[in-house]
PDB file of N, CA and C in Angstrom:
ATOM      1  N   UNK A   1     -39.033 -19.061  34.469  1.00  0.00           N
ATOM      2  CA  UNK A   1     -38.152 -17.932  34.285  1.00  0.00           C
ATOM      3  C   UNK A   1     -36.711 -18.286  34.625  1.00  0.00           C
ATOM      4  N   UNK A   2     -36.048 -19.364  35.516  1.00  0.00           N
ATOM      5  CA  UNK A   2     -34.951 -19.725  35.850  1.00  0.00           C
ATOM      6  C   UNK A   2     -34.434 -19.932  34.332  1.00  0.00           C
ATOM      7  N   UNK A   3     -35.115 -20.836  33.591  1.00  0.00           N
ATOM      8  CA  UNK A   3     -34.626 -21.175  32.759  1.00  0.00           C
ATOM      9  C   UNK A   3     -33.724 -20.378  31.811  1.00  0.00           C
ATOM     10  N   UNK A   4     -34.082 -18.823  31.557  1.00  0.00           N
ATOM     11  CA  UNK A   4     -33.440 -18.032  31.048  1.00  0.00           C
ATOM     12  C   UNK A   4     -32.738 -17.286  31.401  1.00  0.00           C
ATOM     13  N   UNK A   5     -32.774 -17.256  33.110  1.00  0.00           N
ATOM     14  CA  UNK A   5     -31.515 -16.703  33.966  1.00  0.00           C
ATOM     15  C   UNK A   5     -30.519 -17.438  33.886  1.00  0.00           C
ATOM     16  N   UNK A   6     -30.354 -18.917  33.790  1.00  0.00           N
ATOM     17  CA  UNK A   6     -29.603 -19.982  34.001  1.00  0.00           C
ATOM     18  C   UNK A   6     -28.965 -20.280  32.019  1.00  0.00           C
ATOM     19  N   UNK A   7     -29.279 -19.204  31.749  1.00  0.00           N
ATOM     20  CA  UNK A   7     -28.955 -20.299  29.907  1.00  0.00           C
ATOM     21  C   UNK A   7     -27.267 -19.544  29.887  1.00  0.00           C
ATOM     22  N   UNK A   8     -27.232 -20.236  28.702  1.00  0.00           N
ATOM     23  CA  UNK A   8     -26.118 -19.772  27.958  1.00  0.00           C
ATOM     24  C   UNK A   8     -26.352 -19.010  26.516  1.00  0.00           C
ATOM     25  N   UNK A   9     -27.758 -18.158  26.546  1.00  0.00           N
ATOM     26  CA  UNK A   9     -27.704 -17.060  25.334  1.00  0.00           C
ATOM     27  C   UNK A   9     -27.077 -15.908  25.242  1.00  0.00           C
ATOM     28  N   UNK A  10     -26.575 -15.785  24.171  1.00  0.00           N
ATOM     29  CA  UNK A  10     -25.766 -14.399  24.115  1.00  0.00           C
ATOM     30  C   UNK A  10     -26.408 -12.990  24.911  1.00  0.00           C
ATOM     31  N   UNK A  11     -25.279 -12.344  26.215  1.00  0.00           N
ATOM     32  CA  UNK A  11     -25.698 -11.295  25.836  1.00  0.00           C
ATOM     33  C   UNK A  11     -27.042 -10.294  25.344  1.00  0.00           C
ATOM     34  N   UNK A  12     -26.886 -10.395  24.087  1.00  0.00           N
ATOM     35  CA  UNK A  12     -27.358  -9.280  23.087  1.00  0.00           C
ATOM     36  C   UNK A  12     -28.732 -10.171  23.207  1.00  0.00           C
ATOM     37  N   UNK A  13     -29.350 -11.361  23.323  1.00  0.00           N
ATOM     38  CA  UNK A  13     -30.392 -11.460  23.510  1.00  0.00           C
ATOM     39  C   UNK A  13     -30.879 -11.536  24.711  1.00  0.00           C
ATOM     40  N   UNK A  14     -30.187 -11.781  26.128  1.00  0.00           N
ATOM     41  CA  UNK A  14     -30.764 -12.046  27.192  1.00  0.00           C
ATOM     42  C   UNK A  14     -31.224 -10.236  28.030  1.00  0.00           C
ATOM     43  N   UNK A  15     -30.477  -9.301  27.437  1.00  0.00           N
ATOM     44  CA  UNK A  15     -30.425  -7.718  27.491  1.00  0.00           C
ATOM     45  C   UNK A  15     -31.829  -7.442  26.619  1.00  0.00           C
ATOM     46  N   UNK A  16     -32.760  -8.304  26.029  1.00  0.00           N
ATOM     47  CA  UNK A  16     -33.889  -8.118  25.657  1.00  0.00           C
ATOM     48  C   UNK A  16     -34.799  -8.634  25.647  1.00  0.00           C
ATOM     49  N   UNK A  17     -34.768  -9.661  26.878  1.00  0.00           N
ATOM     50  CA  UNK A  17     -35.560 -11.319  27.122  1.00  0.00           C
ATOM     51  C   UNK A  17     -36.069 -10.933  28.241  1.00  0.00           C
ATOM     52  N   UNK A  18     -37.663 -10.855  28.319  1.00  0.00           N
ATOM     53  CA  UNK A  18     -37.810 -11.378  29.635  1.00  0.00           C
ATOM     54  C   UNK A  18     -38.967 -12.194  29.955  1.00  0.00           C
ATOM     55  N   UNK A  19     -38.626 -13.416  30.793  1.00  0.00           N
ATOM     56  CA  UNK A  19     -39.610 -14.512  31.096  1.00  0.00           C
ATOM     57  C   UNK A  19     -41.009 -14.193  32.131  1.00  0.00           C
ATOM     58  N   UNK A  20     -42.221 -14.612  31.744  1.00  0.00           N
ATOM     59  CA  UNK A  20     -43.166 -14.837  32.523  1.00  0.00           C
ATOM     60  C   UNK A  20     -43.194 -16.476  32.637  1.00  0.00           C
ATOM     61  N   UNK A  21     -43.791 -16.398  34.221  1.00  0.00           N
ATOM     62  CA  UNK A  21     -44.014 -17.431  34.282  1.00  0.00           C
ATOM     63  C   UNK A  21     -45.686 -17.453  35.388  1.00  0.00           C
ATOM     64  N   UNK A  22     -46.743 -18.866  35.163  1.00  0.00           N
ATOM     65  CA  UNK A  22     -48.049 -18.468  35.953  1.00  0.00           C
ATOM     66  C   UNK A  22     -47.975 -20.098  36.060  1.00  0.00           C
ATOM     67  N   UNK A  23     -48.099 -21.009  37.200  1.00  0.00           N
ATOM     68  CA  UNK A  23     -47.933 -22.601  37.279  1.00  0.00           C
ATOM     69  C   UNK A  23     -47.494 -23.106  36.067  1.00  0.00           C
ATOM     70  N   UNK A  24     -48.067 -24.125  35.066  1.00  0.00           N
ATOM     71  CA  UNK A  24     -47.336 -24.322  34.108  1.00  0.00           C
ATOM     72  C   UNK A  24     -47.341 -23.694  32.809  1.00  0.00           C
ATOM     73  N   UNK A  25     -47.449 -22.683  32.940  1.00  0.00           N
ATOM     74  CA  UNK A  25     -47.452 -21.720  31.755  1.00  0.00           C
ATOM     75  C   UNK A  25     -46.365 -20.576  31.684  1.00  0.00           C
ATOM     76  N   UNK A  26     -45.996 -20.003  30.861  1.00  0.00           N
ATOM     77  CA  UNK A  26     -44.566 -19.095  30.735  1.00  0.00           C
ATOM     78  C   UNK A  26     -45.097 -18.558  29.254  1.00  0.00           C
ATOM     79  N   UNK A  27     -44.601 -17.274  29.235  1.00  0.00           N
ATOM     80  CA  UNK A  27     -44.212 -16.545  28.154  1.00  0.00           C
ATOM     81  C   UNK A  27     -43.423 -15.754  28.476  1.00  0.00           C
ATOM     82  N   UNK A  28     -42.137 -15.578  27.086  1.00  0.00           N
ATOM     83  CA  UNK A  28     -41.093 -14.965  26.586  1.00  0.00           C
ATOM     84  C   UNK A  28     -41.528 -13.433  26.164  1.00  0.00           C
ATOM     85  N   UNK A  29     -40.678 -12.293  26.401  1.00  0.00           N
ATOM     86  CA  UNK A  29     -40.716 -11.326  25.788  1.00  0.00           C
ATOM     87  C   UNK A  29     -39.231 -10.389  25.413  1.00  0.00           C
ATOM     88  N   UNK A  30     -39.409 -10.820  23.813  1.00  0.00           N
ATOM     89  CA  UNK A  30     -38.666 -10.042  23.216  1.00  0.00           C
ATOM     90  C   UNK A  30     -39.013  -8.767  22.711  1.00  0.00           C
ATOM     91  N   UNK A  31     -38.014  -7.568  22.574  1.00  0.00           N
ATOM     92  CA  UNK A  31     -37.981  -6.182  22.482  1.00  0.00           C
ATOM     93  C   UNK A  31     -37.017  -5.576  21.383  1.00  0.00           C
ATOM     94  N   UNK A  32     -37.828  -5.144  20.528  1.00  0.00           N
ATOM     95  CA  UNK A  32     -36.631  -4.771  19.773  1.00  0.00           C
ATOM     96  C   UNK A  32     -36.964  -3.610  18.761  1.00  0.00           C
ATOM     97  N   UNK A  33     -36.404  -2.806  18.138  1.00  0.00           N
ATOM     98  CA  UNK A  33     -36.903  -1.868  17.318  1.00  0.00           C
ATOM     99  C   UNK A  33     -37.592  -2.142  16.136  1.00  0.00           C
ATOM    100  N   UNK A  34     -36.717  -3.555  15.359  1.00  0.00           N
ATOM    101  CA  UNK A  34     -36.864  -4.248  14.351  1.00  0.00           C
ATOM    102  C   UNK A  34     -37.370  -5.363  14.340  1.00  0.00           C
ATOM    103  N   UNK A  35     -38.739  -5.256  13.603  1.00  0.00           N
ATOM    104  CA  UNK A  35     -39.254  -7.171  13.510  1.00  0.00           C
ATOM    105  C   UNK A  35     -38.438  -7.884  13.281  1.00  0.00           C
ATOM    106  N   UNK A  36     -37.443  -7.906  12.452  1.00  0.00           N
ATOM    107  CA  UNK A  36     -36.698  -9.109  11.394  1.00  0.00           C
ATOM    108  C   UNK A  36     -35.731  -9.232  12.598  1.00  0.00           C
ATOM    109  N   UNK A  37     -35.344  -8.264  13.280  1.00  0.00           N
ATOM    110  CA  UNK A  37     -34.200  -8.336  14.694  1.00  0.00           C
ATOM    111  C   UNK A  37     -34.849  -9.352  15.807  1.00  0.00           C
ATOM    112  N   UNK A  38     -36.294  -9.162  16.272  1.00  0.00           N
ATOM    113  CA  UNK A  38     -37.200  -9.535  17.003  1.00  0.00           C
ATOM    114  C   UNK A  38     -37.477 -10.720  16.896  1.00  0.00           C
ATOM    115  N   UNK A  39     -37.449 -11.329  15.970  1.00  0.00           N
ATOM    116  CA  UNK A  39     -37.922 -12.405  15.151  1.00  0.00           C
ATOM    117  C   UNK A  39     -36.678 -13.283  15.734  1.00  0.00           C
ATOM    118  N   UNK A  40     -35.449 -13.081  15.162  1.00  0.00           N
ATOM    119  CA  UNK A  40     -33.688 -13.562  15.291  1.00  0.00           C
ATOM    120  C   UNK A  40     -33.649 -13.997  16.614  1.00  0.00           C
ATOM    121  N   UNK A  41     -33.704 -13.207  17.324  1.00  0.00           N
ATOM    122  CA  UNK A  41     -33.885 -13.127  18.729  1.00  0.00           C
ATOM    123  C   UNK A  41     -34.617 -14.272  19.169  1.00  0.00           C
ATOM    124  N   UNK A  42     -35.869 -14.267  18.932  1.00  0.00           N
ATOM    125  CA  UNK A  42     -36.540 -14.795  19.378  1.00  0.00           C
ATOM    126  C   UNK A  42     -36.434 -16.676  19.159  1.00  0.00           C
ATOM    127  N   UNK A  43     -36.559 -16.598  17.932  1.00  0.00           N
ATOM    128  CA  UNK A  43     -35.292 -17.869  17.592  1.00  0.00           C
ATOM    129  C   UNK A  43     -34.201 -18.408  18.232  1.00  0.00           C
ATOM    130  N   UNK A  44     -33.101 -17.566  18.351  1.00  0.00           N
ATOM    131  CA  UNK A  44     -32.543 -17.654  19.528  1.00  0.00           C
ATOM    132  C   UNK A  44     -33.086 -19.068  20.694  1.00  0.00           C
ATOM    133  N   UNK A  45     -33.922 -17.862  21.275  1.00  0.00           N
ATOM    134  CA  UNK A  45     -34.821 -18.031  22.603  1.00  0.00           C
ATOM    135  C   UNK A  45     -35.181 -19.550  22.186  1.00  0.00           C
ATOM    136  N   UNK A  46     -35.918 -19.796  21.526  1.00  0.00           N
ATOM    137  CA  UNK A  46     -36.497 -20.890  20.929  1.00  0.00           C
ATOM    138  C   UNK A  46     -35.745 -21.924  21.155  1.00  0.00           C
ATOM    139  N   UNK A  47     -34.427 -21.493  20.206  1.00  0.00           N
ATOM    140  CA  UNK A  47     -33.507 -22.927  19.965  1.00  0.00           C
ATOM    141  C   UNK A  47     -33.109 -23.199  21.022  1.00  0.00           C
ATOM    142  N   UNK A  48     -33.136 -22.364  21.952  1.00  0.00           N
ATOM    143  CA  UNK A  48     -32.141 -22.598  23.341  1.00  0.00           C
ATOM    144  C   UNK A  48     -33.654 -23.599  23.871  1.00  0.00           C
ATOM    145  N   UNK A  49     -34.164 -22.881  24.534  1.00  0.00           N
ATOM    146  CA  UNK A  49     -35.395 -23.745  25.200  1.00  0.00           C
ATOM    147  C   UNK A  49     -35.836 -25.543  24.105  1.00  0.00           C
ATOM    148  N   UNK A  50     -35.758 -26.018  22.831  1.00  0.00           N
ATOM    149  CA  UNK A  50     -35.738 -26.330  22.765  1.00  0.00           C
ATOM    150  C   UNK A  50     -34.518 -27.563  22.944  1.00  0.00           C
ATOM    151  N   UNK A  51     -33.431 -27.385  23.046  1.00  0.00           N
ATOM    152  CA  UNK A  51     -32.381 -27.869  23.712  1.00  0.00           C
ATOM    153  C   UNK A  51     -32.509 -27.961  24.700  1.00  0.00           C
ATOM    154  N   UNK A  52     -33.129 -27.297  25.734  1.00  0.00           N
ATOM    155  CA  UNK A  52     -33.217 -27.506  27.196  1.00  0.00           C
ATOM    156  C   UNK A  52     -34.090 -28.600  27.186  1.00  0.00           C
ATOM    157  N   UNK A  53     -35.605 -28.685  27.028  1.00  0.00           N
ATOM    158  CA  UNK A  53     -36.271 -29.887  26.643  1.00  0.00           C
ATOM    159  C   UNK A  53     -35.785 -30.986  26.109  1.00  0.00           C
ATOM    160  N   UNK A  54     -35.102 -30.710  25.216  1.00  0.00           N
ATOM    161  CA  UNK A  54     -34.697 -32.506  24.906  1.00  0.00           C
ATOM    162  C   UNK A  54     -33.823 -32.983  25.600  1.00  0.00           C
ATOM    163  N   UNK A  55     -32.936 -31.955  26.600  1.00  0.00           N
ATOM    164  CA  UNK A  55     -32.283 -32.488  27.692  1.00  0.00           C
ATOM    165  C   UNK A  55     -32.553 -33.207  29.186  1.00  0.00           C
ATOM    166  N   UNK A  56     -33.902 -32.379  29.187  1.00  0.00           N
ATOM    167  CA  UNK A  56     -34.858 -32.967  30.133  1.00  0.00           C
ATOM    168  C   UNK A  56     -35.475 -33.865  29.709  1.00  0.00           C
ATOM    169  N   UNK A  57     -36.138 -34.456  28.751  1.00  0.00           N
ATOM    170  CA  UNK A  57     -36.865 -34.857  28.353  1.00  0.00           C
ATOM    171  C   UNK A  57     -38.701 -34.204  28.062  1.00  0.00           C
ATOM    172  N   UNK A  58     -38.211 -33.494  28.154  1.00  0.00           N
ATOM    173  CA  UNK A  58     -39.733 -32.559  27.935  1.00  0.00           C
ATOM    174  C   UNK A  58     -40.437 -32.439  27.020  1.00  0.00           C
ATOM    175  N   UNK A  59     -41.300 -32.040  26.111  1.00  0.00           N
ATOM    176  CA  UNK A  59     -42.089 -31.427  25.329  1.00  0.00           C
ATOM    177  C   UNK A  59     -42.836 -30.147  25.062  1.00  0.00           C
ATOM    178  N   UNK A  60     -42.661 -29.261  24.236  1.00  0.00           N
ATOM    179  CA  UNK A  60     -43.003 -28.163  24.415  1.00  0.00           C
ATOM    180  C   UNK A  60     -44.512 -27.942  23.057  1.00  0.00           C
ATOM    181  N   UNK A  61     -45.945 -28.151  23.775  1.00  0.00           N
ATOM    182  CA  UNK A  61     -46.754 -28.296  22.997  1.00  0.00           C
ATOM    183  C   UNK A  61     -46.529 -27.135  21.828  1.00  0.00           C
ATOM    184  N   UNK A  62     -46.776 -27.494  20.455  1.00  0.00           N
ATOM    185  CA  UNK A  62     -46.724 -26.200  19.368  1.00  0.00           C
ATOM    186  C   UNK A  62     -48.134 -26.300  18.977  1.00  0.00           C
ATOM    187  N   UNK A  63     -49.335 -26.935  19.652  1.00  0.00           N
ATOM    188  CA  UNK A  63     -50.693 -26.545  18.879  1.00  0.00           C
ATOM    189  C   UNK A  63     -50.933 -25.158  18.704  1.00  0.00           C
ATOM    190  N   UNK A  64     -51.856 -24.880  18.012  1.00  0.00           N
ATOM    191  CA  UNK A  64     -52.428 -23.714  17.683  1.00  0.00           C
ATOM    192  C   UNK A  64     -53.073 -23.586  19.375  1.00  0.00           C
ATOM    193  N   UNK A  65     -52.921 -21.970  19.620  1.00  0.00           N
ATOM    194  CA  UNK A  65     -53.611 -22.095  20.923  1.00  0.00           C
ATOM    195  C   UNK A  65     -52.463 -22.599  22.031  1.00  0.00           C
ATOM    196  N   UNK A  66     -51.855 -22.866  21.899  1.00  0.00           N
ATOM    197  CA  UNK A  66     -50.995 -23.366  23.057  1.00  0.00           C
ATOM    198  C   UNK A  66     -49.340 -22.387  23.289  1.00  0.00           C
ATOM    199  N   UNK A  67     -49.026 -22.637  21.232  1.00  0.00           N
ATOM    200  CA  UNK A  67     -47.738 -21.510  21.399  1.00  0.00           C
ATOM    201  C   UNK A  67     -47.679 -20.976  20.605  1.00  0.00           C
ATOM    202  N   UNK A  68     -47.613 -19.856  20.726  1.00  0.00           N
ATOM    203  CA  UNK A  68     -47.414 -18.617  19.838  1.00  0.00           C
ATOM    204  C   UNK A  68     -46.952 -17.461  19.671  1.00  0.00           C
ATOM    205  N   UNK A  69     -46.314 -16.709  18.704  1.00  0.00           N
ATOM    206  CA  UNK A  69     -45.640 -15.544  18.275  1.00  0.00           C
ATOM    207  C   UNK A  69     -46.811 -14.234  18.493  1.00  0.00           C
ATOM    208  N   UNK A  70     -46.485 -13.178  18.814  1.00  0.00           N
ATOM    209  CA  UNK A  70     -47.252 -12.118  18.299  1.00  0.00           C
ATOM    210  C   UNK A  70     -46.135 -11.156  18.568  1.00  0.00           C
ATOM    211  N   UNK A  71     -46.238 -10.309  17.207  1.00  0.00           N
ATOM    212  CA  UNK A  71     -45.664  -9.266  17.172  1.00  0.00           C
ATOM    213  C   UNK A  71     -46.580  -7.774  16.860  1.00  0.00           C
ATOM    214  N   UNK A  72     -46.301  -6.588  18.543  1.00  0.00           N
ATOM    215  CA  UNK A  72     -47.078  -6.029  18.169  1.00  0.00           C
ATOM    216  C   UNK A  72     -46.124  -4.484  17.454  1.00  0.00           C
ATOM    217  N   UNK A  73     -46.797  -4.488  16.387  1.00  0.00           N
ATOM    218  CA  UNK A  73     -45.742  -3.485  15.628  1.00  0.00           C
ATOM    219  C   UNK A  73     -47.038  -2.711  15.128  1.00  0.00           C
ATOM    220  N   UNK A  74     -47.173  -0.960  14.645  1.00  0.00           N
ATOM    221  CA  UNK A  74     -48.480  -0.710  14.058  1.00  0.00           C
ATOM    222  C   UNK A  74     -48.176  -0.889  12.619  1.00  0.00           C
ATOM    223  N   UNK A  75     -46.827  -1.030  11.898  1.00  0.00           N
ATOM    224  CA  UNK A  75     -46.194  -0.908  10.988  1.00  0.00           C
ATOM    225  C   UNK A  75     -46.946  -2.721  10.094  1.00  0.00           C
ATOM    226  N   UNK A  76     -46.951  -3.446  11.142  1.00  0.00           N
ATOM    227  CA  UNK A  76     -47.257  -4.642  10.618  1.00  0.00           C
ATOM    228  C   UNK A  76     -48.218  -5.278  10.548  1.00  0.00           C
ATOM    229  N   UNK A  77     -49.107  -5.295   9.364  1.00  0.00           N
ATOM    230  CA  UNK A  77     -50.644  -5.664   9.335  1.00  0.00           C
ATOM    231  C   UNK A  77     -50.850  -7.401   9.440  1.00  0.00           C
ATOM    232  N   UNK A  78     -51.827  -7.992   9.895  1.00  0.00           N
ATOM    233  CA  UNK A  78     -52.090  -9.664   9.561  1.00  0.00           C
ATOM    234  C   UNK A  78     -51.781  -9.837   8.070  1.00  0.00           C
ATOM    235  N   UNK A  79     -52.438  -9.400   7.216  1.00  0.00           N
ATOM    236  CA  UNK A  79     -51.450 -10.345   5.767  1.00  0.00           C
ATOM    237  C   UNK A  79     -49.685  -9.856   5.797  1.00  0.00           C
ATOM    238  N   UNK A  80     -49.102  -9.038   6.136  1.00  0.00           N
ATOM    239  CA  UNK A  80     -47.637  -8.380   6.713  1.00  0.00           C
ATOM    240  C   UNK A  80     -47.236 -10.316   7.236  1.00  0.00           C
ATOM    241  N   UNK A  81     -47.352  -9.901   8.380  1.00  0.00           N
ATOM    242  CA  UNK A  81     -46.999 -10.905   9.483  1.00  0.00           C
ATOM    243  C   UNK A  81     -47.108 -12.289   8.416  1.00  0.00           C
ATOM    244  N   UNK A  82     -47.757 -12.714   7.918  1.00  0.00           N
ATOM    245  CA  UNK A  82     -48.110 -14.027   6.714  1.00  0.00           C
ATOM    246  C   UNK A  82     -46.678 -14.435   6.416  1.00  0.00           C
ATOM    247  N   UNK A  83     -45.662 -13.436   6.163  1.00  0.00           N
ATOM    248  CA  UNK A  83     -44.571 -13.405   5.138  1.00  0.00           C
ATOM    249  C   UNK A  83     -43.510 -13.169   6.048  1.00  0.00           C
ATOM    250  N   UNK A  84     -43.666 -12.891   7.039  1.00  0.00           N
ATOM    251  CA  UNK A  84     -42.276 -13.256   7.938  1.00  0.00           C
ATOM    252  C   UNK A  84     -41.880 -14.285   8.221  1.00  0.00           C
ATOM    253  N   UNK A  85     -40.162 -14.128   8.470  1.00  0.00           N
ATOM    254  CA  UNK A  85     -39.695 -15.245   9.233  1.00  0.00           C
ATOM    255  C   UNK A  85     -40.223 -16.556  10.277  1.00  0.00           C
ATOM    256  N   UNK A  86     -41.009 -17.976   9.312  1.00  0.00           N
ATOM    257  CA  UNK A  86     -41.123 -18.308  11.120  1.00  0.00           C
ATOM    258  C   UNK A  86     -40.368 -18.522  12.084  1.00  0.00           C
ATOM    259  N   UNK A  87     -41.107 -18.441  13.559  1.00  0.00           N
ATOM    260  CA  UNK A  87     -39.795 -18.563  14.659  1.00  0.00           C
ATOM    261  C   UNK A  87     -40.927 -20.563  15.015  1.00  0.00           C
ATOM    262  N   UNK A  88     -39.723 -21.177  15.445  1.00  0.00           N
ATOM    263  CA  UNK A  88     -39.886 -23.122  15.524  1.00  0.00           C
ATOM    264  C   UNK A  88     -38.998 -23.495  16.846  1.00  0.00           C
ATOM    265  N   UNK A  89     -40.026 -24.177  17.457  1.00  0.00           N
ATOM    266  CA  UNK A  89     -39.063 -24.963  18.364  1.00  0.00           C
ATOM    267  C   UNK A  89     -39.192 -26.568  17.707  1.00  0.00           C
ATOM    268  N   UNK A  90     -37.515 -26.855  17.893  1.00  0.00           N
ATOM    269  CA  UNK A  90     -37.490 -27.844  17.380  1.00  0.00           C
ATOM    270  C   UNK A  90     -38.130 -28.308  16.325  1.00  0.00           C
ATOM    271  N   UNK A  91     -38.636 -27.635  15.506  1.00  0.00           N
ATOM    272  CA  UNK A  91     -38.784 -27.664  14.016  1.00  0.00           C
ATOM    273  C   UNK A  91     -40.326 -27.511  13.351  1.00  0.00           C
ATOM    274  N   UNK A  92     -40.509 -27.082  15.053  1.00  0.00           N
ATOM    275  CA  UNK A  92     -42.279 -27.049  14.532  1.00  0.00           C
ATOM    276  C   UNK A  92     -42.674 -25.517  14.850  1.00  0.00           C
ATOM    277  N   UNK A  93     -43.237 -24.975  14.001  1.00  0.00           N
ATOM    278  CA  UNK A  93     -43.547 -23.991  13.195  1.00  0.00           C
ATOM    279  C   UNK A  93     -44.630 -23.373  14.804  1.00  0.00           C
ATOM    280  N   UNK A  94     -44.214 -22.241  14.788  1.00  0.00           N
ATOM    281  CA  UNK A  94     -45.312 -21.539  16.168  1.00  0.00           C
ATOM    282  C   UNK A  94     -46.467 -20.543  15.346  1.00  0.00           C
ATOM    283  N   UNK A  95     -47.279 -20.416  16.034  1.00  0.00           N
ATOM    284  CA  UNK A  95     -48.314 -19.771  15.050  1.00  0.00           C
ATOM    285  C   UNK A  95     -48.269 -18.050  15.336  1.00  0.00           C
ATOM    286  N   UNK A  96     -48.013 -17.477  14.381  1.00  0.00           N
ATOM    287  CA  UNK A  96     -48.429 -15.305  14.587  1.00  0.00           C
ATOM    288  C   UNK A  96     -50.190 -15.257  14.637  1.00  0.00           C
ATOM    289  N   UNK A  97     -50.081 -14.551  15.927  1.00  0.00           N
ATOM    290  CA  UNK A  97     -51.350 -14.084  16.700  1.00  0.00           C
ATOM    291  C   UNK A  97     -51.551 -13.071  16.700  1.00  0.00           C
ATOM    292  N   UNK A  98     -52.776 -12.244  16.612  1.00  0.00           N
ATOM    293  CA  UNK A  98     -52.457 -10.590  17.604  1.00  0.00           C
ATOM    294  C   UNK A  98     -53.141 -10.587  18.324  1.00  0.00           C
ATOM    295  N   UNK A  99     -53.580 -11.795  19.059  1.00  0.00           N
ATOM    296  CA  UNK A  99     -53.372 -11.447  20.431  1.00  0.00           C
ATOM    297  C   UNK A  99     -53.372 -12.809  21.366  1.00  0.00           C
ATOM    298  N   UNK A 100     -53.331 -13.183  23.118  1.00  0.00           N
ATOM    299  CA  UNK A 100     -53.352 -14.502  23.630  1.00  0.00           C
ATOM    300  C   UNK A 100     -53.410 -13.973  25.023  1.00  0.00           C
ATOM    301  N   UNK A 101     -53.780 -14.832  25.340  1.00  0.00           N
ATOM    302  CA  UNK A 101     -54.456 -14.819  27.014  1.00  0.00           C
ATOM    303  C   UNK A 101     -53.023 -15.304  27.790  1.00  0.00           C
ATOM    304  N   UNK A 102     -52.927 -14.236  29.010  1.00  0.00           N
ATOM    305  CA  UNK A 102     -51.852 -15.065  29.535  1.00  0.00           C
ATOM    306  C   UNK A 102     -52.330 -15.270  31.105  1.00  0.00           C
ATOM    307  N   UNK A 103     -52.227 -16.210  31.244  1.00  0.00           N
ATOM    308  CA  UNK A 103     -53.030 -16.554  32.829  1.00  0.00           C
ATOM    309  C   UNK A 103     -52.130 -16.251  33.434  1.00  0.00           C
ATOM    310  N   UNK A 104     -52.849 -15.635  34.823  1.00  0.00           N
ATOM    311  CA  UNK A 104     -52.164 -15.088  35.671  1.00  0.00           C
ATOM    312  C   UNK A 104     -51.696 -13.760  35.727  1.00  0.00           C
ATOM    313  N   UNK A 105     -52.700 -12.772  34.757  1.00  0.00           N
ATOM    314  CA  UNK A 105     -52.761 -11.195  34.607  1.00  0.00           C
ATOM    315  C   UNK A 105     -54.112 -10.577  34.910  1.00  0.00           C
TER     316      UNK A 105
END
């Protein structure tokens, strides 16, 4: 969670960011009225954390199961979600879920 207290994201996304963190595991939560806004955002988030990693030298696994998007909207069905924006760290494609285990709840 430091990590996103400590960034340099705009504002307008950190006013809708907020980090979990459980030993080495973390998830992001973005808020927004609008998927396609949510999505932007979240990207954002992404590009930044991926910059942070390659500054560290880190890696941020993108398997299936490891990182992933879910957006819960009632407006937006699984074939919906198919056709959105993907959100990528560092250029690898995160997978839309509806739903993921977050340890440490």
């Amino acid at each position: 969670s430091d990590l996103l207290k400590t960034s340099n994201l705009p504002t307008s996304v950190l006013s809708c960011t907020q980090a979990f963190k459980f030993a080495d595991d973390g998830s992001i939560l973005v808020v927004s009225d609008n998927p396609q806004e949510a999505i932007a955002k979240m990207q954002t988030v992404a590009d930044y954390i991926s910059g942070w990693c390659k500054k560290w030298r880190l890696c941020v696994n993108c398997s299936k199961d490891k990182t992933e998007v879910i957006i819960i909207d009632p407006h937006i069905s699984a074939t919906k979600s198919a056709t959105l924006p993907k959100v990528a760290i560092g250029g690898r494609p995160l997978f839309y879920v509806k739903s993921s285990k977050v340890l440490g709840v």
